[in-house]
PDB file of N, CA and C in Angstrom:
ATOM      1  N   UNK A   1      -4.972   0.999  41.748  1.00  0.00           N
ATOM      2  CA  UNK A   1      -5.783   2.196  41.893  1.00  0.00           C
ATOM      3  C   UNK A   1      -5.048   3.369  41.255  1.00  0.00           C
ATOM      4  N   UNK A   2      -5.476   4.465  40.483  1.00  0.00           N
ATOM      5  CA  UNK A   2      -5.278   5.220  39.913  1.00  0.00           C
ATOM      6  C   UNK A   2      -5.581   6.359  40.971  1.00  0.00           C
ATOM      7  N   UNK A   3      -4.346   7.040  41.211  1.00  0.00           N
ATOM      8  CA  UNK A   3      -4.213   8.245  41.655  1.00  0.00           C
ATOM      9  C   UNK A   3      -4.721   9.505  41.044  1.00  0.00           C
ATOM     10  N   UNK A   4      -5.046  10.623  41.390  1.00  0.00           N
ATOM     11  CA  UNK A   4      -5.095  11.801  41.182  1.00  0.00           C
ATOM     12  C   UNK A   4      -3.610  12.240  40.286  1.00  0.00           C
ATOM     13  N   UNK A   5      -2.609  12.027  41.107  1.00  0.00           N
ATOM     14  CA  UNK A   5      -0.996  12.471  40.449  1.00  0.00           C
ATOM     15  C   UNK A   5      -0.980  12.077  39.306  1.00  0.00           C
ATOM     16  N   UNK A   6      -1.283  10.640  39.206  1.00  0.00           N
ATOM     17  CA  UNK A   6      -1.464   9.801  37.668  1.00  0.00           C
ATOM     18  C   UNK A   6      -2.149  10.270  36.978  1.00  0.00           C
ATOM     19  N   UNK A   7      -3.206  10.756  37.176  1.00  0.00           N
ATOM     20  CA  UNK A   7      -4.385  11.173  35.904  1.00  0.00           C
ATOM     21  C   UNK A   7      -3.472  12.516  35.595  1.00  0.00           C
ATOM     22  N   UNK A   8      -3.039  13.882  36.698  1.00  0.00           N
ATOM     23  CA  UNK A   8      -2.494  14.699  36.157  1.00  0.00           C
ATOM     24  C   UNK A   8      -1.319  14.320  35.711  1.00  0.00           C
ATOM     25  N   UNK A   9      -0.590  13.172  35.566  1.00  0.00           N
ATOM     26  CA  UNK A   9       0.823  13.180  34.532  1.00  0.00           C
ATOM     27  C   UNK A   9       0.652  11.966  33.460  1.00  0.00           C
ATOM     28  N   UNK A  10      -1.083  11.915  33.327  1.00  0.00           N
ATOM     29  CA  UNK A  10      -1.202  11.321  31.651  1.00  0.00           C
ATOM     30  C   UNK A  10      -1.326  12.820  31.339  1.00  0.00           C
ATOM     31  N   UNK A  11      -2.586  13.469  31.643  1.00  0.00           N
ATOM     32  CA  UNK A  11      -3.055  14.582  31.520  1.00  0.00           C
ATOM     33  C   UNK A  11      -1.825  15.516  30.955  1.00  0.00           C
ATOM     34  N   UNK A  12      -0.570  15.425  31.715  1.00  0.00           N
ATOM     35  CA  UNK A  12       0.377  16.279  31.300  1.00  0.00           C
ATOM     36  C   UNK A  12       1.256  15.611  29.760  1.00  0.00           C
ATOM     37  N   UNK A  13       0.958  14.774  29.977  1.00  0.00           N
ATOM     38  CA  UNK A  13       1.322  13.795  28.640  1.00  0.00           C
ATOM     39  C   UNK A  13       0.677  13.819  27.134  1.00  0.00           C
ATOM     40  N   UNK A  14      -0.321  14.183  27.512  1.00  0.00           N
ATOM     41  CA  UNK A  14      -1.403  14.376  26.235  1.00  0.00           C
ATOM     42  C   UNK A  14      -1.740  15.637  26.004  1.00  0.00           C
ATOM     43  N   UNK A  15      -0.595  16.316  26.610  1.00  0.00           N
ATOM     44  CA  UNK A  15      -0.796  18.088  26.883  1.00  0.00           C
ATOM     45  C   UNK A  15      -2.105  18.653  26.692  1.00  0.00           C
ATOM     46  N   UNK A  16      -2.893  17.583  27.477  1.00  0.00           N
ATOM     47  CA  UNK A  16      -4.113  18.850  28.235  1.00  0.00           C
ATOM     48  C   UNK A  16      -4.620  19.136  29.390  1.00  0.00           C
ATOM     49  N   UNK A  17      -5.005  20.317  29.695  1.00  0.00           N
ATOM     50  CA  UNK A  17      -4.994  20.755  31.057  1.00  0.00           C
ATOM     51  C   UNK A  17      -6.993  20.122  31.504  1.00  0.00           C
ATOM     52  N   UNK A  18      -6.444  19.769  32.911  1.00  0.00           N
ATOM     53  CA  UNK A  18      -7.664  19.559  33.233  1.00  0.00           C
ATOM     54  C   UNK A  18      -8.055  20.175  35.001  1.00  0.00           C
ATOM     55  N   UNK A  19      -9.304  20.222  34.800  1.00  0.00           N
ATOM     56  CA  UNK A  19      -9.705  20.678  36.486  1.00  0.00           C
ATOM     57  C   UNK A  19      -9.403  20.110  37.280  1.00  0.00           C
ATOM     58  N   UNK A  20      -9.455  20.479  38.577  1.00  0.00           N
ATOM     59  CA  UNK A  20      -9.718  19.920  39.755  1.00  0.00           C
ATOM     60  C   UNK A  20     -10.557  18.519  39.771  1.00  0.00           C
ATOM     61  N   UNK A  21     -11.945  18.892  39.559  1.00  0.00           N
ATOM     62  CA  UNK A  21     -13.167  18.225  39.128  1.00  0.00           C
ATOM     63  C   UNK A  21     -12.849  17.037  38.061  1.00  0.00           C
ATOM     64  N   UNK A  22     -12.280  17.649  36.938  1.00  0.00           N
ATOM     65  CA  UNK A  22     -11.930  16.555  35.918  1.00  0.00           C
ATOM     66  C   UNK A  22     -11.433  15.516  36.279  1.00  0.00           C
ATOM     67  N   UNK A  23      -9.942  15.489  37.053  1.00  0.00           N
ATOM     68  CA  UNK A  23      -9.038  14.858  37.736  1.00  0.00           C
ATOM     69  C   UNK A  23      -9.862  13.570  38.475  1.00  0.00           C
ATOM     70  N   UNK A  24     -10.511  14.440  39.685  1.00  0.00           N
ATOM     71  CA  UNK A  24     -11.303  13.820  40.285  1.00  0.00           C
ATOM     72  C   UNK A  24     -11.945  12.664  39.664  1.00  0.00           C
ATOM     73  N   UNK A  25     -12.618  13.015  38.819  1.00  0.00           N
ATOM     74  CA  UNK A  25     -13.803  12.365  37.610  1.00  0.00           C
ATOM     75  C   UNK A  25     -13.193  11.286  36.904  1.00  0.00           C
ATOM     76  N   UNK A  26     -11.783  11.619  36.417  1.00  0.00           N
ATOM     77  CA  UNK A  26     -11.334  10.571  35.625  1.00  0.00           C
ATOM     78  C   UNK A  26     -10.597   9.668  36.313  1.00  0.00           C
ATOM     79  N   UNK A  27      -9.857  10.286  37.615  1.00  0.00           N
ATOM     80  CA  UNK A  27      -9.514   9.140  38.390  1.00  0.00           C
ATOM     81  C   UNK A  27     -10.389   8.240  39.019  1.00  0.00           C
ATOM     82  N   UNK A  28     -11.669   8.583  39.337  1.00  0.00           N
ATOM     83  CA  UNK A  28     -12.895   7.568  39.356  1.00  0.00           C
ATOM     84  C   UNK A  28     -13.050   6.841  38.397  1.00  0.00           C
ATOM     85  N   UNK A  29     -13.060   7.102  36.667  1.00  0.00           N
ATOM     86  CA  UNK A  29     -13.537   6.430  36.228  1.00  0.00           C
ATOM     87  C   UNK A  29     -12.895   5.714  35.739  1.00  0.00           C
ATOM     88  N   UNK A  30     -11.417   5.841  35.763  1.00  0.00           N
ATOM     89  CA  UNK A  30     -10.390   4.998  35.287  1.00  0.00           C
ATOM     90  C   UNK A  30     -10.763   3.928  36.103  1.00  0.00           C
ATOM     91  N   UNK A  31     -10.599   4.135  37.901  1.00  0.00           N
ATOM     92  CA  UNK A  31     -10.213   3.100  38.632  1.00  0.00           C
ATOM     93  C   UNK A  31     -11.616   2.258  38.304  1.00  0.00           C
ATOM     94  N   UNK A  32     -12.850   2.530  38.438  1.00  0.00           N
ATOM     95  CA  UNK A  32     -13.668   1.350  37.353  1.00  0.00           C
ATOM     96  C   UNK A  32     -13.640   0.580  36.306  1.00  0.00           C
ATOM     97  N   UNK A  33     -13.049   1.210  35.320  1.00  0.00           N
ATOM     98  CA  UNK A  33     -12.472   0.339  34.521  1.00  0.00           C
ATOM     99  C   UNK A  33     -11.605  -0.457  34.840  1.00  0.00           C
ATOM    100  N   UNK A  34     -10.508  -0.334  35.666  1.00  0.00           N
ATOM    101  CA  UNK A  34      -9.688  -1.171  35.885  1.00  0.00           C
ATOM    102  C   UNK A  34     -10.195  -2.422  36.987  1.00  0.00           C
ATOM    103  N   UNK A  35     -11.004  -1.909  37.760  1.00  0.00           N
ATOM    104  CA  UNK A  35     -12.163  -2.877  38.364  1.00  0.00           C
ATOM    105  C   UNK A  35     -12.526  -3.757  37.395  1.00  0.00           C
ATOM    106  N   UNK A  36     -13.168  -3.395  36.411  1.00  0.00           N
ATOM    107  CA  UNK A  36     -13.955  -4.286  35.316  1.00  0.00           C
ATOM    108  C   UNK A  36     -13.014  -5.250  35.140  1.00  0.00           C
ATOM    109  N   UNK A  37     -11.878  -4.856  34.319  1.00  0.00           N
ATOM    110  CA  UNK A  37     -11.163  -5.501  33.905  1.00  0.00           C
ATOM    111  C   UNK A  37     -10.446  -6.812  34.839  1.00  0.00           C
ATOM    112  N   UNK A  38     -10.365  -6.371  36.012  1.00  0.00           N
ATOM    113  CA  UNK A  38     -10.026  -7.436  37.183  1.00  0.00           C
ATOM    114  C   UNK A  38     -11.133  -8.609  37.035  1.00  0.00           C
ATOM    115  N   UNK A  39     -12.399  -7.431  36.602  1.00  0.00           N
ATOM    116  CA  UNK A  39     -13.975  -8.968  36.947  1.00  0.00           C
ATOM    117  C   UNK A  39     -13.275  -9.539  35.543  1.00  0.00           C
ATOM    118  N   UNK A  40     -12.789  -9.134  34.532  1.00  0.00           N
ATOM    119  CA  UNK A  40     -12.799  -9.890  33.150  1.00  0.00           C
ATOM    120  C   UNK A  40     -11.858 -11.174  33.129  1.00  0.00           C
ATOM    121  N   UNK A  41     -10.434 -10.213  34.295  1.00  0.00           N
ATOM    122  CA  UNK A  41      -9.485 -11.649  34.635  1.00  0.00           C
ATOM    123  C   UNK A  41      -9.935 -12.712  35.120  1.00  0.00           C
ATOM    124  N   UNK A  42     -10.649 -13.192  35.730  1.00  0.00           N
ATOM    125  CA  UNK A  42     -11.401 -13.667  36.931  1.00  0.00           C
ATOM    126  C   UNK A  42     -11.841 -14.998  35.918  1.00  0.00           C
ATOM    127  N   UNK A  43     -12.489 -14.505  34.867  1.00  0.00           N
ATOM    128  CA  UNK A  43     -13.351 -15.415  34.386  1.00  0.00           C
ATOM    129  C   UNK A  43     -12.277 -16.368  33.279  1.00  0.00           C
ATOM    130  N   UNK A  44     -13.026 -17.796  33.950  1.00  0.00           N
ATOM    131  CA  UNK A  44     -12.440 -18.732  33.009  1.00  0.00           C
ATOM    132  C   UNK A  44     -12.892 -19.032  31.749  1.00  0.00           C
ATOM    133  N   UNK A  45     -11.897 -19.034  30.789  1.00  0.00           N
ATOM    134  CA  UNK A  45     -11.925 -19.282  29.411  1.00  0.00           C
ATOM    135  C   UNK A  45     -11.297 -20.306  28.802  1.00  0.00           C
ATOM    136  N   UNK A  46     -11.141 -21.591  30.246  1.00  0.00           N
ATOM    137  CA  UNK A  46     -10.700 -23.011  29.569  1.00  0.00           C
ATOM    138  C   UNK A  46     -11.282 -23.257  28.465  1.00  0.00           C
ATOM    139  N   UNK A  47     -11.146 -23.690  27.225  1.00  0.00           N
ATOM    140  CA  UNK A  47     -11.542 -24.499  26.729  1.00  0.00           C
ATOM    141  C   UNK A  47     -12.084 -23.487  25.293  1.00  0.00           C
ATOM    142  N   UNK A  48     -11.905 -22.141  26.140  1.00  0.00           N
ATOM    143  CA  UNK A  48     -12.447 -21.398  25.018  1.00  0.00           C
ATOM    144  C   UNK A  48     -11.207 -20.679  23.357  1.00  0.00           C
ATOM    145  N   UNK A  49     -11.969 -21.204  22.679  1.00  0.00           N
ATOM    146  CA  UNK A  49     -11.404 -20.749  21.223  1.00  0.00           C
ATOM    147  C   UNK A  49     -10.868 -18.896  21.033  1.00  0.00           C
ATOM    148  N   UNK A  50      -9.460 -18.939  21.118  1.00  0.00           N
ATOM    149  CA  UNK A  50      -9.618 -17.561  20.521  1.00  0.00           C
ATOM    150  C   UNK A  50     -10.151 -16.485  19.206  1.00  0.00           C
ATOM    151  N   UNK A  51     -10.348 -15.871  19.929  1.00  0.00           N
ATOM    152  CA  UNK A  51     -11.759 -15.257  18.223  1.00  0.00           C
ATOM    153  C   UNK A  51     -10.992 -13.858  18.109  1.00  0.00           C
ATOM    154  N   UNK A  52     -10.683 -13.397  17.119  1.00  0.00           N
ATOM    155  CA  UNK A  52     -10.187 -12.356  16.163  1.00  0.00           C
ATOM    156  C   UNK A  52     -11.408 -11.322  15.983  1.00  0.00           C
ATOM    157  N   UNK A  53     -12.756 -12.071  15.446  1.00  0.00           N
ATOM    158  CA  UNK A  53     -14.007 -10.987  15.192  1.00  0.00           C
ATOM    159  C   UNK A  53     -14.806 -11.977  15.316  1.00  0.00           C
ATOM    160  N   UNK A  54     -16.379 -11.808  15.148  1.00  0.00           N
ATOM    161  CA  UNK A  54     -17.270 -12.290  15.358  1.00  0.00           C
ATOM    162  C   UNK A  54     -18.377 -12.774  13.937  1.00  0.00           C
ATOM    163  N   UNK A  55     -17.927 -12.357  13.082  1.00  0.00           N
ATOM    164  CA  UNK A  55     -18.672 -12.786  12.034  1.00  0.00           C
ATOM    165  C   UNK A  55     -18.826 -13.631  11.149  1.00  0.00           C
ATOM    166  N   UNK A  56     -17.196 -14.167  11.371  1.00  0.00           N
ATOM    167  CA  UNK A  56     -17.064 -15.177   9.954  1.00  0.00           C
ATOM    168  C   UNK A  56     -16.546 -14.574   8.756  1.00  0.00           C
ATOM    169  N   UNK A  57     -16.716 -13.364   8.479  1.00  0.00           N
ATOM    170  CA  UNK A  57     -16.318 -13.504   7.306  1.00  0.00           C
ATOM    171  C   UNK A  57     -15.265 -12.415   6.987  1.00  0.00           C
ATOM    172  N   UNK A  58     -14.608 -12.970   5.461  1.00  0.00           N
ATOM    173  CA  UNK A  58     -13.503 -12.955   5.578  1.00  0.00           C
ATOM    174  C   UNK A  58     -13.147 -12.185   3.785  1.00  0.00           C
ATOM    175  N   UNK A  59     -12.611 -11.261   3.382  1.00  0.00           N
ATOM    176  CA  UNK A  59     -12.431 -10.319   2.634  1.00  0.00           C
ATOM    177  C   UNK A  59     -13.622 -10.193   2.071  1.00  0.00           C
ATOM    178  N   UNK A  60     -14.302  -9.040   2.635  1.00  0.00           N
ATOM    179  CA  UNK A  60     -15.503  -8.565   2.092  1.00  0.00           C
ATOM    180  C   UNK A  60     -15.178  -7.349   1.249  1.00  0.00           C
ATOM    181  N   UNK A  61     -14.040  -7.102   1.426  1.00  0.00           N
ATOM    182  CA  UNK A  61     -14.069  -5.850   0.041  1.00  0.00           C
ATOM    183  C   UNK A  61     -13.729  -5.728  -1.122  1.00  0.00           C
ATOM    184  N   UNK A  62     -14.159  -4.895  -1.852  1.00  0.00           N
ATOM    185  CA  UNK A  62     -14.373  -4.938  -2.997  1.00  0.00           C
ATOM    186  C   UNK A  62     -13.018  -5.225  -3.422  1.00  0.00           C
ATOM    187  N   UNK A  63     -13.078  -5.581  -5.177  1.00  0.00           N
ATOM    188  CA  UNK A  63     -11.408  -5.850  -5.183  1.00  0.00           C
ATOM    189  C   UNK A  63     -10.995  -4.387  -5.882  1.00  0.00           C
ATOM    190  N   UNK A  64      -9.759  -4.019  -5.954  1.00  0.00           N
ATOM    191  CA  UNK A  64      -9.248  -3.261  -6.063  1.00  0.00           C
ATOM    192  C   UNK A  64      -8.708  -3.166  -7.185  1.00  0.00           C
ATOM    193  N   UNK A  65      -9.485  -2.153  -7.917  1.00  0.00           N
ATOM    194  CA  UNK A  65      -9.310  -2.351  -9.738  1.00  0.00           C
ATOM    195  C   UNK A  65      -8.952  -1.020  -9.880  1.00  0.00           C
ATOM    196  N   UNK A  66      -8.166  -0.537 -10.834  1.00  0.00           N
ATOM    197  CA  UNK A  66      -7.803   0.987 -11.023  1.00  0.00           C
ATOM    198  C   UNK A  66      -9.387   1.033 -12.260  1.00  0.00           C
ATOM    199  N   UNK A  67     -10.383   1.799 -12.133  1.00  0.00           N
ATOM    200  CA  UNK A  67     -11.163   2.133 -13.183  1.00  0.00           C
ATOM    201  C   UNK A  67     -10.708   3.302 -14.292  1.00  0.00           C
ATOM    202  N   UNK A  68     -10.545   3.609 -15.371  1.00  0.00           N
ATOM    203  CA  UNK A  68     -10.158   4.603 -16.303  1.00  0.00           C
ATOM    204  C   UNK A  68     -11.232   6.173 -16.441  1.00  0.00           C
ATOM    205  N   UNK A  69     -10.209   6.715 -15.912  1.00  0.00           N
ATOM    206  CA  UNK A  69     -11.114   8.326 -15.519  1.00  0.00           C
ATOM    207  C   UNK A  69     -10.397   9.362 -16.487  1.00  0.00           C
ATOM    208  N   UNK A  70     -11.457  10.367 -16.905  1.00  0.00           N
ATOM    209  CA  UNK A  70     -10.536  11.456 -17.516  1.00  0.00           C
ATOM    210  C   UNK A  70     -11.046  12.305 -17.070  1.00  0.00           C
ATOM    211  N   UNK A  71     -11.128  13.114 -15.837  1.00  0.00           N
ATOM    212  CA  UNK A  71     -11.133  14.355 -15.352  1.00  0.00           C
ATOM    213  C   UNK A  71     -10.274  15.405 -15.558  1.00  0.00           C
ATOM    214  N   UNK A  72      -8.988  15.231 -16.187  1.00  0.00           N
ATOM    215  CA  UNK A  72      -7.896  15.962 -16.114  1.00  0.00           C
ATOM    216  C   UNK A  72      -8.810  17.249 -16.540  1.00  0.00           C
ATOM    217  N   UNK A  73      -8.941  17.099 -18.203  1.00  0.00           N
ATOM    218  CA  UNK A  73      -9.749  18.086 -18.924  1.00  0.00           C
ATOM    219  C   UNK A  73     -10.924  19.311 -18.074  1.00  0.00           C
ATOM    220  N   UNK A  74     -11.772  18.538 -16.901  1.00  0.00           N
ATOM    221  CA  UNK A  74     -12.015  19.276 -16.156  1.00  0.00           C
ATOM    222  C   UNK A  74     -11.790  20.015 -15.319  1.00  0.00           C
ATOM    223  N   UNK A  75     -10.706  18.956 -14.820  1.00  0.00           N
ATOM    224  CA  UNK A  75      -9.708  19.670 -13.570  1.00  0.00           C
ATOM    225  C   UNK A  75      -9.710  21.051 -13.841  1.00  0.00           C
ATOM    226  N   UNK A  76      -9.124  21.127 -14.631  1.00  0.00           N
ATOM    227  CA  UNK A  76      -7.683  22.298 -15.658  1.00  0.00           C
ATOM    228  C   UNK A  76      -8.651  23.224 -16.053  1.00  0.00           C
ATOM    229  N   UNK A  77      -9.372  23.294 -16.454  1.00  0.00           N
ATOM    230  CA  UNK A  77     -10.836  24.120 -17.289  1.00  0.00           C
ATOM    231  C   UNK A  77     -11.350  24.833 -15.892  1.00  0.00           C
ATOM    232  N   UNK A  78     -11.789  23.805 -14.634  1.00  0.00           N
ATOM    233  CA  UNK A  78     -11.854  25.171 -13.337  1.00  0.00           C
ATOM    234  C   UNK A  78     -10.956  25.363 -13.047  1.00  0.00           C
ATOM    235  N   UNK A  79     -10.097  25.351 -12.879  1.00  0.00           N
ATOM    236  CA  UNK A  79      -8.786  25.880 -12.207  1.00  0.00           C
ATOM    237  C   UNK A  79      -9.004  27.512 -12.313  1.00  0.00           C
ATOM    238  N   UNK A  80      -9.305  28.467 -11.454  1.00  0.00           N
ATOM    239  CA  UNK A  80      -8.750  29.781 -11.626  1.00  0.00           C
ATOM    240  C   UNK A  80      -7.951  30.203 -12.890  1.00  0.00           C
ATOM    241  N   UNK A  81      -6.312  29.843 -12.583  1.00  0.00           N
ATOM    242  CA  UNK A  81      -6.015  30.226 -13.409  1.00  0.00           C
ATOM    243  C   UNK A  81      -4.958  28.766 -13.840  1.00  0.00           C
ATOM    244  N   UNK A  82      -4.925  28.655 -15.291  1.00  0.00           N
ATOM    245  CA  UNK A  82      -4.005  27.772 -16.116  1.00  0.00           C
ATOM    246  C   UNK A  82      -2.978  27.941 -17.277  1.00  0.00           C
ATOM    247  N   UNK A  83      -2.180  27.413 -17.646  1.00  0.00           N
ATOM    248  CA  UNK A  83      -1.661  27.543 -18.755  1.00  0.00           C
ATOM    249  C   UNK A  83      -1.245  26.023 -19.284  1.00  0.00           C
ATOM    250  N   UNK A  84      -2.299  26.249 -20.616  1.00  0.00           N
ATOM    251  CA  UNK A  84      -1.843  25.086 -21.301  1.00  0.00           C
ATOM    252  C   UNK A  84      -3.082  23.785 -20.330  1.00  0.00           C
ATOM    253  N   UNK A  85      -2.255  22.573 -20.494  1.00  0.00           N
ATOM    254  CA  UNK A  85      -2.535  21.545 -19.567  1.00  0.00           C
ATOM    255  C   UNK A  85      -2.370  21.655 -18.376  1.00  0.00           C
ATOM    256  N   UNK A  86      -1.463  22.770 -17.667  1.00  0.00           N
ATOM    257  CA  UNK A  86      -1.023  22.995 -15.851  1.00  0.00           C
ATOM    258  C   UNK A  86      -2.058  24.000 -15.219  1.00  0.00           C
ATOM    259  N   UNK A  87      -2.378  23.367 -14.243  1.00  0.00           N
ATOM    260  CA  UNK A  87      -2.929  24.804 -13.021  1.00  0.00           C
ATOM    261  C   UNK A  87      -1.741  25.764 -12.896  1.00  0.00           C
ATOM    262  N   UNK A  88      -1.809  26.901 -12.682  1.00  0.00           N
ATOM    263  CA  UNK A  88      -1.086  27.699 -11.958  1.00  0.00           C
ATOM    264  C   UNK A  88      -1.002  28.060 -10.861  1.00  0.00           C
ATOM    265  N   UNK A  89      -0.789  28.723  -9.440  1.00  0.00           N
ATOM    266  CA  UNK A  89      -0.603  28.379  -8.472  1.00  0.00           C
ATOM    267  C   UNK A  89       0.390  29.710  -8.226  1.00  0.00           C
ATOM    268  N   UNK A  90       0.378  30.365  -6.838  1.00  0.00           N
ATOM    269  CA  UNK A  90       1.294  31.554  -6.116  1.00  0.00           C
ATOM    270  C   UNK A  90       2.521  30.876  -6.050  1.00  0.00           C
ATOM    271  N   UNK A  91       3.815  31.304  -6.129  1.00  0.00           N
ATOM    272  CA  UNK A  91       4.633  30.813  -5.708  1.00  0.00           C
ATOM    273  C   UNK A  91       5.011  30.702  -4.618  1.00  0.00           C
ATOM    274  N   UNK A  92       5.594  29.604  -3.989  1.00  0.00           N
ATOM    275  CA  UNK A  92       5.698  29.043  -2.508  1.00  0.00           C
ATOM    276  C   UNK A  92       6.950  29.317  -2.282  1.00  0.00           C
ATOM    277  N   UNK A  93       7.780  29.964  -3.180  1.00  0.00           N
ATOM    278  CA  UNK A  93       9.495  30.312  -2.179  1.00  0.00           C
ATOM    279  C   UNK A  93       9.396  31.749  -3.067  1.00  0.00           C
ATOM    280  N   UNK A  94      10.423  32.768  -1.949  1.00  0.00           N
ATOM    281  CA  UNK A  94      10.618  33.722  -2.099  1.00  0.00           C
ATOM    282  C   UNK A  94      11.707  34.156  -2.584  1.00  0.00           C
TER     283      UNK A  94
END
């Protein structure tokens, strides 16, 4: 069972402040979950296959090709301000 103290010293952990009410609220709803999870122990899974995901399938993404881009030319052309091929830019040390 999840205490009140507990919820305020995750709460203080994740440095955020919570109500009275909140406290209340989440220490309820934690301790349900952790209920659930007791019904989840409970149940037998002799025999059962461990599963990773549910679909079957297996590298669906695309493959990973560098394609040939020339934006530079644009880049540089909006840029505010440029010189040459470089953006220019404020200087960052004083």
């Amino acid at each position: 069972m999840i205490t009140k103290k507990e919820v305020q010293h995750i709460a203080k952990l994740a440095r955020i402040s919570l109500s009275e009410k909140e406290i209340e609220k989440f220490s309820a709803d934690l301790n349900k979950v952790l209920g659930y999870i007791e019904v989840l122990k409970s149940v037998d899974t002799e025999g059962v296959e461990p599963l990773a995901q549910v679909t079957g399938l297996e590298n669906v993404f695309r493959d990973d090709r560098a394609h040939p881009s020339d934006v530079t030319e644009a880049i540089i052309k909006n840029a505010p301000d440029q010189r040459g091929r470089f953006i220019r830019v404020k200087g960052v040390f004083e």
